[in-house]
N, C-alpha and C. Protein backbone atom coordinates (compact mmCIF):
# COMPACT_ATOMS: atom_id res chain seq x y z
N UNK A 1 0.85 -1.19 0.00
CA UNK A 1 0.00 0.00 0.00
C UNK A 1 0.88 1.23 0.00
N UNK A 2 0.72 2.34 -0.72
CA UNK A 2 1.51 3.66 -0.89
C UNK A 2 0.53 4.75 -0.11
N UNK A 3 1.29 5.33 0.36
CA UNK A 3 0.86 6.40 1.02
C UNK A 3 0.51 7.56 -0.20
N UNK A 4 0.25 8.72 0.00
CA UNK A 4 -0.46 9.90 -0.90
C UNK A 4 0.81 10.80 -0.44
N UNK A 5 1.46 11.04 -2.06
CA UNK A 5 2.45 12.17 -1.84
C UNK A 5 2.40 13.26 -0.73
N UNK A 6 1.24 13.78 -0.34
CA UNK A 6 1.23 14.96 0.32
C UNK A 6 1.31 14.56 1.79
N UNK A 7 1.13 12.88 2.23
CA UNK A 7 1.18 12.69 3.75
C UNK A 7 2.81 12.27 3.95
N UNK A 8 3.63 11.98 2.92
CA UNK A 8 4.82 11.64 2.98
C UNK A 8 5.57 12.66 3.02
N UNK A 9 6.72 13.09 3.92
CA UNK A 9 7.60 14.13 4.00
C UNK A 9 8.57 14.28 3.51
N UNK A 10 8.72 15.06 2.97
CA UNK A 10 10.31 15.40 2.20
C UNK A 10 11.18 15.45 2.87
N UNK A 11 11.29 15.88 4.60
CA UNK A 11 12.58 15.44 5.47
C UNK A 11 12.32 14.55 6.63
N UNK A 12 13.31 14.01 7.27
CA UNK A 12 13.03 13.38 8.09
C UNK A 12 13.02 13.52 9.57
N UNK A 13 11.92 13.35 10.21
CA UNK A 13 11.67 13.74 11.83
C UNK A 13 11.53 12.90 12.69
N UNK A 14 11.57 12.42 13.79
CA UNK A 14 10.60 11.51 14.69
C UNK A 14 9.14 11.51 14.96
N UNK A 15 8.95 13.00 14.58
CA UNK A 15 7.51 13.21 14.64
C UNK A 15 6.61 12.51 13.24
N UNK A 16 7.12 12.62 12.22
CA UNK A 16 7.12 12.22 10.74
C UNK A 16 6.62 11.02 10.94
N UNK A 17 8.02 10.61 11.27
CA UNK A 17 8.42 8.77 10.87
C UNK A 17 6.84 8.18 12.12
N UNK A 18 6.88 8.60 12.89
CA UNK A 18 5.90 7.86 14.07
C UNK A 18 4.06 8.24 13.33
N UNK A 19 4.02 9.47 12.89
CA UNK A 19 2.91 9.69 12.33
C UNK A 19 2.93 8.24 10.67
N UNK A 20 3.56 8.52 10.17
CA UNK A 20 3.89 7.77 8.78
C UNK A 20 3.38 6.26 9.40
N UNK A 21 4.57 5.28 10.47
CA UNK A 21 4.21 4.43 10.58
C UNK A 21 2.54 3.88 11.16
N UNK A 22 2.21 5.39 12.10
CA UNK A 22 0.60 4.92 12.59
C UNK A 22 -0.22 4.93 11.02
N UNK A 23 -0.42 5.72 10.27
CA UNK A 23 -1.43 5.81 8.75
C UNK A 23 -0.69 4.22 8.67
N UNK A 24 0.18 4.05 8.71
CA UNK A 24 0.82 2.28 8.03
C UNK A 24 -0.34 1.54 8.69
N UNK A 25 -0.37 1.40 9.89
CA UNK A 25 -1.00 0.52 10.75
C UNK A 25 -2.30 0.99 10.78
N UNK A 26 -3.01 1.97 10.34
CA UNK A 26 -4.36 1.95 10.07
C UNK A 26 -5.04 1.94 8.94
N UNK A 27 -4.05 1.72 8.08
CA UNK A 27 -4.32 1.63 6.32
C UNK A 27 -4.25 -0.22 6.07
N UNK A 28 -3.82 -0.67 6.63
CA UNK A 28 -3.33 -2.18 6.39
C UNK A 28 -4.34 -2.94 6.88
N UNK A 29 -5.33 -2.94 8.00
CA UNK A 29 -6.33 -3.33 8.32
C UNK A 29 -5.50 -4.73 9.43
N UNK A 30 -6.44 -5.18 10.17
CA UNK A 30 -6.07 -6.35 11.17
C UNK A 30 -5.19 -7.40 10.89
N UNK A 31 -4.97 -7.57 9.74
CA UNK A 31 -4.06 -8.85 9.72
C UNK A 31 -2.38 -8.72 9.23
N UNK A 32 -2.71 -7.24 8.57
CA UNK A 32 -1.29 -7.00 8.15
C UNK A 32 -0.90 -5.62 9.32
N UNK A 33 -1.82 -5.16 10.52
CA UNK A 33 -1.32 -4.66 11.89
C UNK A 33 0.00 -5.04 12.01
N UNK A 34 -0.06 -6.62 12.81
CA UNK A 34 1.28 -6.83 13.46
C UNK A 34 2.47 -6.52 12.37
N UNK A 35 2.50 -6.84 11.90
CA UNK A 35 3.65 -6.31 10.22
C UNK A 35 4.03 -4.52 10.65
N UNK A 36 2.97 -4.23 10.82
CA UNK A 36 3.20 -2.91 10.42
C UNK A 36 3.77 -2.01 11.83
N UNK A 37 3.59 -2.66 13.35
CA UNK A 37 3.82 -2.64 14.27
C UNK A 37 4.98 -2.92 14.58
N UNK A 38 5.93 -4.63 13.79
CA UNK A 38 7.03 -4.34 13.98
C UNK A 38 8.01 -3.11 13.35
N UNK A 39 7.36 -2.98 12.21
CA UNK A 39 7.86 -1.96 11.11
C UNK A 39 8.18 -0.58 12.10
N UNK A 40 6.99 -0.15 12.86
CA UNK A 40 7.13 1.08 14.12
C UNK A 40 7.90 0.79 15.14
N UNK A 41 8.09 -0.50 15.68
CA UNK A 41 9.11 -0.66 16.67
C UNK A 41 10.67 -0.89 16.04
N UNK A 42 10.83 -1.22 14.72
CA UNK A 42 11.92 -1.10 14.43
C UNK A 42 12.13 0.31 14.11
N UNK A 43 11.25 1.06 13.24
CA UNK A 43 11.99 2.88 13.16
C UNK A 43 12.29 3.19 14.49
N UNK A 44 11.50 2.98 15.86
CA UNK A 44 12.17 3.65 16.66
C UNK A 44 13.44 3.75 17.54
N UNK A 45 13.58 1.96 17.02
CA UNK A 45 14.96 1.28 17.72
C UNK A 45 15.94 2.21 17.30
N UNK A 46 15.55 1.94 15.54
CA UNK A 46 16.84 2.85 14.73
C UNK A 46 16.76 4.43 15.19
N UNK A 47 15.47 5.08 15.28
CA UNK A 47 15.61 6.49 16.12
C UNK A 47 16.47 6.21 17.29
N UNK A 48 16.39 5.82 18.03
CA UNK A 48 16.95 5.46 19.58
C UNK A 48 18.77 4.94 19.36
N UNK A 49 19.30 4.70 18.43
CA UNK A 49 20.42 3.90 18.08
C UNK A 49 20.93 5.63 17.82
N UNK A 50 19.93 6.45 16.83
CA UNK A 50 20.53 7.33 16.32
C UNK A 50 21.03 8.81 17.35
N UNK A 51 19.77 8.81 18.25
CA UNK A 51 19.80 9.48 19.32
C UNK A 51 21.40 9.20 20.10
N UNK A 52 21.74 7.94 20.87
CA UNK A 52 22.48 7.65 20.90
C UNK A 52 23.69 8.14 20.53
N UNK A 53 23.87 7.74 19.45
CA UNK A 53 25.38 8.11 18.72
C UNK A 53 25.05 9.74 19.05
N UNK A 54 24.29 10.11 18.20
CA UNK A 54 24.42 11.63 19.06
C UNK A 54 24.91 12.17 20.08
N UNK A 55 24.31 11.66 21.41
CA UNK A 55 24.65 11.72 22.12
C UNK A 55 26.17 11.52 22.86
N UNK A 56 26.48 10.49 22.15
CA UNK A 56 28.21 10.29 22.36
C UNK A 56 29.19 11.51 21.48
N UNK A 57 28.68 11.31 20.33
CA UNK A 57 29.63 13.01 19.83
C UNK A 57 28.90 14.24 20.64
N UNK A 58 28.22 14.42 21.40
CA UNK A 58 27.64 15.19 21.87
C UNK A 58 29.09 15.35 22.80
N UNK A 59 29.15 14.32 23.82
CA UNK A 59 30.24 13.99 25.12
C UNK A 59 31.45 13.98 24.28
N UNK A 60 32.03 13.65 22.98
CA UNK A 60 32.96 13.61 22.68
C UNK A 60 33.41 15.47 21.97
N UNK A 61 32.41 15.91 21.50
CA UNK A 61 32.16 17.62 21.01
C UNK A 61 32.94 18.05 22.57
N UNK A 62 32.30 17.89 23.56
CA UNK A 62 32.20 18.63 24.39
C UNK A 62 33.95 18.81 25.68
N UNK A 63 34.53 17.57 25.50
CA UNK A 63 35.49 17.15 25.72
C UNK A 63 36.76 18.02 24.77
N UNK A 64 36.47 18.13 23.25
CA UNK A 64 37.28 18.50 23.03
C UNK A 64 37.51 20.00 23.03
N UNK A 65 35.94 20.66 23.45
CA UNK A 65 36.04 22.02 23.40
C UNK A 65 36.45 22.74 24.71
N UNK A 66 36.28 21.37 25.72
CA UNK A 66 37.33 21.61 27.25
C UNK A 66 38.61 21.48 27.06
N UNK A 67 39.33 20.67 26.07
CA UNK A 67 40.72 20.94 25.99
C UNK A 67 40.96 21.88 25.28
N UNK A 68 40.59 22.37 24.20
CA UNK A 68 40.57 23.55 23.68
C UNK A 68 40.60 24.63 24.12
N UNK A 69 39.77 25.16 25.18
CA UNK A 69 39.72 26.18 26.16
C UNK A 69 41.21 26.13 27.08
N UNK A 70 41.10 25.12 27.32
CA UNK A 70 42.30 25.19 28.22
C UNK A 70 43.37 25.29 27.77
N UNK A 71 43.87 24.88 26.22
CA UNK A 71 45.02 25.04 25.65
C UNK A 71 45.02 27.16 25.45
N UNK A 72 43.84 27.82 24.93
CA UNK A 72 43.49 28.62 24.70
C UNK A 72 44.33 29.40 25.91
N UNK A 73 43.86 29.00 27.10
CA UNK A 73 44.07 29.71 28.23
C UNK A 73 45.53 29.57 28.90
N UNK A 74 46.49 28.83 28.38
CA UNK A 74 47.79 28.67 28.33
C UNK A 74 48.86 29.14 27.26
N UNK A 75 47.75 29.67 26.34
CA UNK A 75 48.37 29.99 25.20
C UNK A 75 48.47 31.33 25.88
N UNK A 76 47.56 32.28 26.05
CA UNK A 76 46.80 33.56 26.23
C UNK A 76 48.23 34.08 27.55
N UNK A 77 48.30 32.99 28.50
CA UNK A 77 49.11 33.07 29.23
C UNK A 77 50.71 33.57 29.23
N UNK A 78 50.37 32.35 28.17
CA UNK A 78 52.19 32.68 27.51
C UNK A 78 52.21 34.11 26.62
N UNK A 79 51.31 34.01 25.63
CA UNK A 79 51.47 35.68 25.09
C UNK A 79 51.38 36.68 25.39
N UNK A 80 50.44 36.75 26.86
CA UNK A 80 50.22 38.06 27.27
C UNK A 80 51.50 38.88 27.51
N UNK A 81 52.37 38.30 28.27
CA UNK A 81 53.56 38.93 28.86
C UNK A 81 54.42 39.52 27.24
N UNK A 82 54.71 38.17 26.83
CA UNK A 82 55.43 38.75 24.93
C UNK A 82 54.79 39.80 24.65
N UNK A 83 53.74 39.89 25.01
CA UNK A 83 52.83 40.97 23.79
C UNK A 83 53.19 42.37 24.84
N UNK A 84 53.21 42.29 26.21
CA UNK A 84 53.40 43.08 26.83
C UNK A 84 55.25 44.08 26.53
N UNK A 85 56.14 42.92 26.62
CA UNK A 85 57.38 43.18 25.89
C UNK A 85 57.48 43.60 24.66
N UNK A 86 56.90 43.19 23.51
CA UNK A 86 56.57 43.80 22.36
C UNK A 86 56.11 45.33 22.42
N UNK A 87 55.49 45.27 23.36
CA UNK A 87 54.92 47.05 22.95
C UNK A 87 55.81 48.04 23.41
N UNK A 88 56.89 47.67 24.69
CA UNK A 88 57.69 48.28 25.47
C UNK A 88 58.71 48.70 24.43
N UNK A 89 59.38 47.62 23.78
CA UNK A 89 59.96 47.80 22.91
C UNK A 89 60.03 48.44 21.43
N UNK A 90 58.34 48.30 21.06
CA UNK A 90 58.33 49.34 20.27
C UNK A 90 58.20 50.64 20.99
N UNK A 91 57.68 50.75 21.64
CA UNK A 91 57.81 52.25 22.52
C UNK A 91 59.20 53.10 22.38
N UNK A 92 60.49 52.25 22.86
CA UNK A 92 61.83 52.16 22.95
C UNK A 92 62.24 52.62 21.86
N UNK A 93 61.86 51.98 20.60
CA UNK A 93 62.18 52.32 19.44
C UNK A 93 61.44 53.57 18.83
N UNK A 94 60.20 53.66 18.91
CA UNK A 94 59.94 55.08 18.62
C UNK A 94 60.63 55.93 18.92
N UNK A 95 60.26 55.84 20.14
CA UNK A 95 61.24 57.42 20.94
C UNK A 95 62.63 57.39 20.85
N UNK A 96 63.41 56.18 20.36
CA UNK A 96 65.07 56.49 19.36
C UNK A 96 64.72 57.06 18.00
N UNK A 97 64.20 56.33 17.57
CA UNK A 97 64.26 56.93 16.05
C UNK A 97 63.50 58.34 15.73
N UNK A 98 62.01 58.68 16.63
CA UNK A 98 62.21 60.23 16.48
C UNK A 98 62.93 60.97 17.30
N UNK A 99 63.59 60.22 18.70
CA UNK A 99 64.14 61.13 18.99
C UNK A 99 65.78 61.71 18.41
N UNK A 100 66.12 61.27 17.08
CA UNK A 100 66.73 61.38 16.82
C UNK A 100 66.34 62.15 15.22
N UNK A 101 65.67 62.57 15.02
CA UNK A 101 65.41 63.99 14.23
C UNK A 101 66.20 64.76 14.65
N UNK A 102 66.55 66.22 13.98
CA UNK A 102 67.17 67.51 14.54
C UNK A 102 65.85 68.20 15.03
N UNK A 103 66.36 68.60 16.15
CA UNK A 103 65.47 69.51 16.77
C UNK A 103 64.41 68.34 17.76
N UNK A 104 65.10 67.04 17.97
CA UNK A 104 64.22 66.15 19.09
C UNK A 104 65.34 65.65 19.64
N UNK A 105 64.98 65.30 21.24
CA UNK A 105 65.68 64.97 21.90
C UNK A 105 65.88 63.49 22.10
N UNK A 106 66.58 62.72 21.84
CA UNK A 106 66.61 61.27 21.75
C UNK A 106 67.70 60.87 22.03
N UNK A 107 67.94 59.08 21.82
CA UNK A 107 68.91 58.30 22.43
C UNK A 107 70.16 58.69 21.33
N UNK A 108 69.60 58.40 20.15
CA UNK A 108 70.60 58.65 19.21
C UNK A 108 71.11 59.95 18.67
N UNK A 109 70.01 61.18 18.99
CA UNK A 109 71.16 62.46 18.54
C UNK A 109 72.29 63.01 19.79
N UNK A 110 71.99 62.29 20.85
CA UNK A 110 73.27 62.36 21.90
C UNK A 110 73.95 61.52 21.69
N UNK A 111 74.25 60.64 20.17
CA UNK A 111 75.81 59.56 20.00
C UNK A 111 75.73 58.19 20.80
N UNK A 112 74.14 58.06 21.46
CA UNK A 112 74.61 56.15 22.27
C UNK A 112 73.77 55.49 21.19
């Protein structure tokens, strides 16, 4: 028996698949029921299998975005200070190189 294009869904849901298999089991009449009953207890196994795995990349997603953070936060650690030295030093260097224009006072127009 075929269902009518318009009760069949173009994507797939749990809500779908459970509606789909009940029209199964009330279109088939009493003797082809049980048929159509295992047919609903197997989509949901496979829903439930699928849930599942989800659920484990869910715990495995989540694991790696805790080491992630934490590498993040050791990284952040280590650069802050560099980045802090970096600016000192350009600082350093500005104030040599303009202060060494004529008419500015700097490291290099006093000869060090």
């Amino acid at each position: 028996m075929s269902l009518p294009n318009d009760i069949l869904p173009n994507t797939f849901s749990p809500a779908r698949a459970f509606s789909i298999s009940y029209l199964r089991i009330m279109a088939v009449g009493a003797s082809g029921r049980h048929a159509a009953e295992e047919e609903a207890r197997a989509e949901v196994d496979v829903l439930n299998s699928r849930l599942e795995k989800t659920n484990q990349l869910t715990k495995k997603i989540e694991a790696c975005l805790g080491r992630l953070e934490a590498t993040g936060k050791s990284v952040r650690e280590v650069v802050g200070p560099l980045n802090g030295e970096t600016k000192k030093l350009q600082v350093l260097n500005h104030s040599m190189v303009f202060g060494s224009l004529p008419g500015h006072s700097g490291c290099l127009e006093h000869g060090d």
